[in-house]
Protein backbone atom coordinates (compact mmCIF):
# COMPACT_ATOMS: atom_id res chain seq x y z
CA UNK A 1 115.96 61.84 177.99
CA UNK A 2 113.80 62.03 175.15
CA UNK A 3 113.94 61.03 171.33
CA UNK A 4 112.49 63.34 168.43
CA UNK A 5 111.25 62.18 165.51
CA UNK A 6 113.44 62.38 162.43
CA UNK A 7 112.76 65.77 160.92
CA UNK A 8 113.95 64.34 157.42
CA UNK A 9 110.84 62.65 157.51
CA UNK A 10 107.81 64.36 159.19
CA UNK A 11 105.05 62.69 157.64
CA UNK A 12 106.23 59.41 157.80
CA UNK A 13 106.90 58.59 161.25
CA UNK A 14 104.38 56.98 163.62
CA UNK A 15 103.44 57.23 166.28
CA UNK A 16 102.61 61.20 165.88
CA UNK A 17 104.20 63.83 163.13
CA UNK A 18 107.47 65.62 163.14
CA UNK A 19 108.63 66.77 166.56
CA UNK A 20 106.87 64.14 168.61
CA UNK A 21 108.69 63.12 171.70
CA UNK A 22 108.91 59.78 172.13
CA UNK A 23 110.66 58.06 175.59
CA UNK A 24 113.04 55.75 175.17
CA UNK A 25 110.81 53.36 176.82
CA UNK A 26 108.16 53.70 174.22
CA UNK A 27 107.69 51.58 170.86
CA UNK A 28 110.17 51.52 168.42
CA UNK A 29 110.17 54.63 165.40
CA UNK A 30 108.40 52.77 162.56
CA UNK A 31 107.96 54.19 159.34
CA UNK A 32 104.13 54.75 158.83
CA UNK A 33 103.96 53.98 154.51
CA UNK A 34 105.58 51.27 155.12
CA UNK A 35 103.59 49.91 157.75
CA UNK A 36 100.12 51.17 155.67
CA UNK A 37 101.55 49.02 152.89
CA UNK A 38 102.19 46.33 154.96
CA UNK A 39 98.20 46.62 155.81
CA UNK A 40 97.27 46.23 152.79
CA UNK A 41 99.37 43.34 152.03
CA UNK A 42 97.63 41.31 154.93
CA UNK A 43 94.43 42.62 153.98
CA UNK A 44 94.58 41.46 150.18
CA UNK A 45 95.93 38.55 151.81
CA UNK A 46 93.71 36.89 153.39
CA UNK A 47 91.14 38.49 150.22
CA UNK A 48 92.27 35.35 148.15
CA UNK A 49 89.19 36.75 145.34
CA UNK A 50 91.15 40.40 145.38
CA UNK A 51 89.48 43.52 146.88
CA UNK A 52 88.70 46.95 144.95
CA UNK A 53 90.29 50.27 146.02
CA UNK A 54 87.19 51.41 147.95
CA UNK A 55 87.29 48.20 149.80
CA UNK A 56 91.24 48.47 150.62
CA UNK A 57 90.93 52.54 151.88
CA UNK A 58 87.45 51.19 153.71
CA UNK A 59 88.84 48.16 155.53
CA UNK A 60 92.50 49.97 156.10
CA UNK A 61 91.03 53.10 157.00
CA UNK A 62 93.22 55.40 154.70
CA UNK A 63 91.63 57.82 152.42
CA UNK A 64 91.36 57.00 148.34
CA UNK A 65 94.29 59.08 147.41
CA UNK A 66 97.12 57.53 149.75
CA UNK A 67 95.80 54.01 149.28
CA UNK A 68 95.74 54.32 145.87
CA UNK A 69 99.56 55.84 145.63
CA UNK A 70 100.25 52.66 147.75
CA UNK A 71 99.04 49.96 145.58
CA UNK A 72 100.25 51.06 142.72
CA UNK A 73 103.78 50.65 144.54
CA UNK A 74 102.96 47.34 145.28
CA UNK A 75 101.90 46.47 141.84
CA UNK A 76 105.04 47.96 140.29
CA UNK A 77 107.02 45.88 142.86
CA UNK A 78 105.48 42.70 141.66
CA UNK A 79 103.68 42.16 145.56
CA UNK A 80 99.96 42.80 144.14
CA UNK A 81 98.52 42.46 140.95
CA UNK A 82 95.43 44.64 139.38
CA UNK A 83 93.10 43.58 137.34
CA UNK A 84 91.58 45.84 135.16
CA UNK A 85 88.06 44.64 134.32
CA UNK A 86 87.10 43.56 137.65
CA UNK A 87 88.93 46.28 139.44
CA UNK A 88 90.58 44.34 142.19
CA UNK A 89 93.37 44.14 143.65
CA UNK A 90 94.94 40.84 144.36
CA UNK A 91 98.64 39.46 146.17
CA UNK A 92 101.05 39.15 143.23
CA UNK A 93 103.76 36.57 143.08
CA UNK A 94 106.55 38.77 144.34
CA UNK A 95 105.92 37.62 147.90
CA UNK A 96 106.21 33.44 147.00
CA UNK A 97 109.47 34.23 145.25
CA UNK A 98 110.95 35.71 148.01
CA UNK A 99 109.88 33.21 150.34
CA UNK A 100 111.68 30.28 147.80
CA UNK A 101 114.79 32.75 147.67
CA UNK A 102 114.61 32.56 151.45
CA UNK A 103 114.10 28.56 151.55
CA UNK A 104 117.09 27.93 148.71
CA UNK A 105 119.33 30.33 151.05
CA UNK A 106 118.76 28.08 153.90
CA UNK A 107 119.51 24.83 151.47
CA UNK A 108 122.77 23.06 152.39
CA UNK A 109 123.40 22.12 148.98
CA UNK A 110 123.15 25.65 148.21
CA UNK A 111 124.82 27.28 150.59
CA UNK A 112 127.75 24.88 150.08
CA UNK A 113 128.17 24.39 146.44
CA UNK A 114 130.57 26.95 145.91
CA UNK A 115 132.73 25.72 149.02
CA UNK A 116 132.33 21.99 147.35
CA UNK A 117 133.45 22.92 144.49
CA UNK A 118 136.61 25.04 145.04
CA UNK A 119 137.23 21.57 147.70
CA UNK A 120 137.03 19.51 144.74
CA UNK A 121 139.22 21.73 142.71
CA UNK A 122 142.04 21.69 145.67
CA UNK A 123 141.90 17.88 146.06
CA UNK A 124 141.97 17.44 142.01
CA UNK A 125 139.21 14.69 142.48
CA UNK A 126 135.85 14.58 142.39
CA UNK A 127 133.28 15.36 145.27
CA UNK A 128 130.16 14.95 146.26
CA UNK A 129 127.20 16.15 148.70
CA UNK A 130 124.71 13.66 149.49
CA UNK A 131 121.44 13.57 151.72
CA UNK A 132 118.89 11.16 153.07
CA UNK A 133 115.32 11.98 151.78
CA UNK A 134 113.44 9.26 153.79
CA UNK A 135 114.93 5.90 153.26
CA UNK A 136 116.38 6.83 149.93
CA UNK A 137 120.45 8.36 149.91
CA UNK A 138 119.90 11.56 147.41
CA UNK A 139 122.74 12.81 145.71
CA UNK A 140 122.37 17.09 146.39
CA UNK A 141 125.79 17.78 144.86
CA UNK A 142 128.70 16.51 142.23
CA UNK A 143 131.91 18.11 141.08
CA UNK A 144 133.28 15.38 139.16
CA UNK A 145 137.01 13.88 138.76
CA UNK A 146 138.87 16.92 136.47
CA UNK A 147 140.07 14.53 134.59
CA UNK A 148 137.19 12.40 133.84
CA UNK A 149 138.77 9.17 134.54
CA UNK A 150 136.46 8.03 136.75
CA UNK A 151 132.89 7.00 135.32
CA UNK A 152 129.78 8.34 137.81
CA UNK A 153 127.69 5.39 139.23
CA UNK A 154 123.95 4.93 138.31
CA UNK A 155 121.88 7.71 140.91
CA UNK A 156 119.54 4.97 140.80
CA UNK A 157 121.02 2.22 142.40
CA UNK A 158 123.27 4.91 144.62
CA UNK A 159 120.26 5.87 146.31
CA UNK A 160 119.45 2.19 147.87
CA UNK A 161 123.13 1.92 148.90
CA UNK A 162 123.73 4.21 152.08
CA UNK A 163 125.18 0.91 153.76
CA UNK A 164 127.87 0.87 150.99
CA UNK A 165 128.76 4.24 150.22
CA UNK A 166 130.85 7.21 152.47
CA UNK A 167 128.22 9.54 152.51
CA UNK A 168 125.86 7.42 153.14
CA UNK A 169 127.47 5.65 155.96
CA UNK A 170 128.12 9.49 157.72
CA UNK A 171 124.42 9.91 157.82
CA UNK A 172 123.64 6.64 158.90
CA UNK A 173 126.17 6.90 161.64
CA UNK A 174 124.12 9.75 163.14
CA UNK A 175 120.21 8.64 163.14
CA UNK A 176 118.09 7.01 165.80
CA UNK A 177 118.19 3.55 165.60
CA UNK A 178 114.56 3.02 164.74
CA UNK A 179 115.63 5.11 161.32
CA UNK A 180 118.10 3.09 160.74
CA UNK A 181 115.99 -0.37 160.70
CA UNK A 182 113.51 1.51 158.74
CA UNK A 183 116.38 2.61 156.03
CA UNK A 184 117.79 -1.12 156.04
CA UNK A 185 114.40 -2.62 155.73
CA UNK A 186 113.86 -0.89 153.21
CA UNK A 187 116.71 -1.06 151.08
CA UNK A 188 118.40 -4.69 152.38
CA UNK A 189 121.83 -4.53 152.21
CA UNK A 190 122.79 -5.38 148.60
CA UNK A 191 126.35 -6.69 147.39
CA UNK A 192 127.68 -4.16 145.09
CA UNK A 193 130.74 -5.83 145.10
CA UNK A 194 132.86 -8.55 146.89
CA UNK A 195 134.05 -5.77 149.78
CA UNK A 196 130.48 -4.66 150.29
CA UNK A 197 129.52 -4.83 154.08
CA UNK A 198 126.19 -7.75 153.91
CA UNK A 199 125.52 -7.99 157.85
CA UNK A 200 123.77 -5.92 160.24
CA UNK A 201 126.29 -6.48 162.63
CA UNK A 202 129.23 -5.62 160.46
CA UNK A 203 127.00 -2.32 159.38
CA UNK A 204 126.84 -1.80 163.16
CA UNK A 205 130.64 -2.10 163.90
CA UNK A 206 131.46 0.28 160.84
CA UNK A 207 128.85 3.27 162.15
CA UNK A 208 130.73 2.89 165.36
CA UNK A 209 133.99 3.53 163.47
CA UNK A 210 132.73 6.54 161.72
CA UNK A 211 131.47 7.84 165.54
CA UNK A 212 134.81 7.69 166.68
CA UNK A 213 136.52 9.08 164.36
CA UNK A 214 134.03 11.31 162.36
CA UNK A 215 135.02 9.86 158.85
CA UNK A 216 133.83 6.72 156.72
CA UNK A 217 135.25 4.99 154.28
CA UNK A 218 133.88 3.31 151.07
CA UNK A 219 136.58 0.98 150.59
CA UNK A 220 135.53 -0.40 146.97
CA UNK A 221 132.11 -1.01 148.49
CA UNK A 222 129.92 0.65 146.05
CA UNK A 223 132.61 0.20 143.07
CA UNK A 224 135.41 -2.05 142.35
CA UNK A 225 138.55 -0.07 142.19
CA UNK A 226 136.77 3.18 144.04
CA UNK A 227 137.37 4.31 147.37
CA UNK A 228 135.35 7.14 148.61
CA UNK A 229 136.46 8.95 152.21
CA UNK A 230 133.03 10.73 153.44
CA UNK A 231 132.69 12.94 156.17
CA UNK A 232 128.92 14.10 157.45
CA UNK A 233 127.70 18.08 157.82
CA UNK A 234 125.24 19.06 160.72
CA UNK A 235 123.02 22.17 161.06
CA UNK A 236 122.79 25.00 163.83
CA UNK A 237 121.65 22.49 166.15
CA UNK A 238 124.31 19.32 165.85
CA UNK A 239 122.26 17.80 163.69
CA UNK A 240 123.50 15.94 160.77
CA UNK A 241 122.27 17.50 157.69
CA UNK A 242 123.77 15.60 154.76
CA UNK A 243 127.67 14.57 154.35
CA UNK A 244 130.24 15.17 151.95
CA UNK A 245 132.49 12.54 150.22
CA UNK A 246 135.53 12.49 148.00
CA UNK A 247 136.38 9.87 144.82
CA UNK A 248 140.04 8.33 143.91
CA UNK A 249 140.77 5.68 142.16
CA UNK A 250 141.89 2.44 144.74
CA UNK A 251 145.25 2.33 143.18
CA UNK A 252 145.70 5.79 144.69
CA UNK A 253 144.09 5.37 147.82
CA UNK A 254 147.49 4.29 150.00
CA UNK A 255 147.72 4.70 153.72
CA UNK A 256 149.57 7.76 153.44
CA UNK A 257 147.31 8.77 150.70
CA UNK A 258 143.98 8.25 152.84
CA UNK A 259 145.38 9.78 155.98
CA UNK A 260 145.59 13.03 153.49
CA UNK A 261 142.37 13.04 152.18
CA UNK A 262 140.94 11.99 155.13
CA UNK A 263 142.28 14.74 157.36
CA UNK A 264 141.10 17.12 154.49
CA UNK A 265 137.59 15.47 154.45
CA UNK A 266 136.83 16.13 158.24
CA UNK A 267 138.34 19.60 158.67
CA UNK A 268 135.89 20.15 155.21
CA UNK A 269 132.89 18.67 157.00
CA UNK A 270 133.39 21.18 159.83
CA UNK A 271 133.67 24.34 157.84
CA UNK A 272 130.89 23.22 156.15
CA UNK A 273 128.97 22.62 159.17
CA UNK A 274 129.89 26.39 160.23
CA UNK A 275 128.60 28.02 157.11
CA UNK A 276 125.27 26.27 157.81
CA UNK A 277 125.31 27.81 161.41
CA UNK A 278 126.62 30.89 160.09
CA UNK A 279 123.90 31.02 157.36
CA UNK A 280 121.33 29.90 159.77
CA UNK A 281 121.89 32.84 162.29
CA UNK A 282 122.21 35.47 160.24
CA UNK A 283 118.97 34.39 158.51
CA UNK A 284 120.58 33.61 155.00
């Protein structure tokens, strides 16, 4: 059985024109402007000082005409830029922009800010999204208390308290060891307030906690009279990524109360986890 070029399209199909056979077994149809432009693109990029339209058709091999017609697409589309009194062509900015699109796509914090935030909305408190960016706990995301009742801490001193915080005990939960030390050395483990954990050992013995049961608590660690219930979100590969964390005052937080948000908080964590799998295989 044998394939025929698209008719629709008889000058722009390559390998060969309009009614070329191709078997099945042969190279994909590809759609020959397009693949001229994409020519040029490599040419002009590795050109960093710009080439001029003689030196484009030269080095791509198409005549003046058609390489012209496809620059000036390029330049309307923002991927090359012309310059006038030197009469060069040169890679535009088009390209870069596309690439950060394709990087902030890929972010957790953006991929999950809308989820956080309608989370936030159904628990009526505030939430958070949280990362570690070497030794240093990096708040990525806040939606804060509707009501504002509850004051935000200093990002400053949040950042050197992983050992003390939910977020930053479900990422610290997760890493190698030798991280860990490194994190700890770094930071010491400060008293926030009288509840805050002080000892490597009692660090140690609350990780293991938030291994079993794939929550933490910050049980007015941070904050006097501020619980947080934290719960960590992993990439595509089971690795954690970052971890989420909710905010109630302590005279709220109850038994009952915490078994609420805390069954919220993980089943949160894994959707979140998903839409970073999801994102990541379908190339978002």
């Amino acid at each position: 059985m044998t394939r025929v070029a698209d008719s629709r399209y008889p000058q722009d199909i390559a390998p060969g024109g309009a009614g070329t056979s191709i078997t099945e077994k042969s190279a994909s149809r590809t759609i020959q402007s397009v693949d001229r432009a994409l020519s040029l693109l490599e040419l002009l990029a590795a050109e960093p000082h710009g080439l001029t339209l003689s030196e484009l058709a030269d080095r791509s091999g198409l005549n003046s005409s058609t390489c012209h017609h496809l620059a000036a697409t390029l330049v309307a589309r923002g991927y090359l830029q012309h310059s006038s009194r030197s009469r060069t062509y040169v890679m535009g900015t088009r390209l870069r922009e596309l690439n950060e699109m394709a990087k902030g796509a890929r972010d957790p914090s953006v991929l999950l800010a809308d989820a956080l935030a309608t989370l936030g909305a159904k628990l009526g408190h505030g939430v958070q999204m949280a990362v570690l960016s070497g030794n240093s706990l990096i708040t990525k995301l806040r939606f804060a208390e509707p009501s504002g009742a509850v004051s935000e801490p200093s990002e400053i001193e949040k950042m050197g308290a992983a050992h003390a915080t939910a977020t930053g005990k479900s990422i610290l939960a997760w890493i190698p060891d030798t991280e860990l030390v490194k994190v700890i050395s770094a930071n010491g483990l400060t008293a926030f307030t009288a509840r805050t954990i002080t000892s490597l050992s009692g660090l140690i013995e609350d990780l293991r906690h938030v291994r079993r049961h794939r929550y933490a608590v910050d049980d007015e660690e941070f904050r006097d009279g501020i619980v947080c219930i934290g719960a960590s979100v992993r990439d595509s590969s089971g690795a954690v990524v970052g971890a989420i964390s909710v905010t109630v005052p302590a005279g709220m937080a109850t038994q009952e109360y915490r078994k609420v948000l805390i069954g919220e908080m993980v089943a949160a964590g894994h959707e979140f986890s998903r839409k970073i799998e999801t994102a990541t295989r379908f190339g978002a």
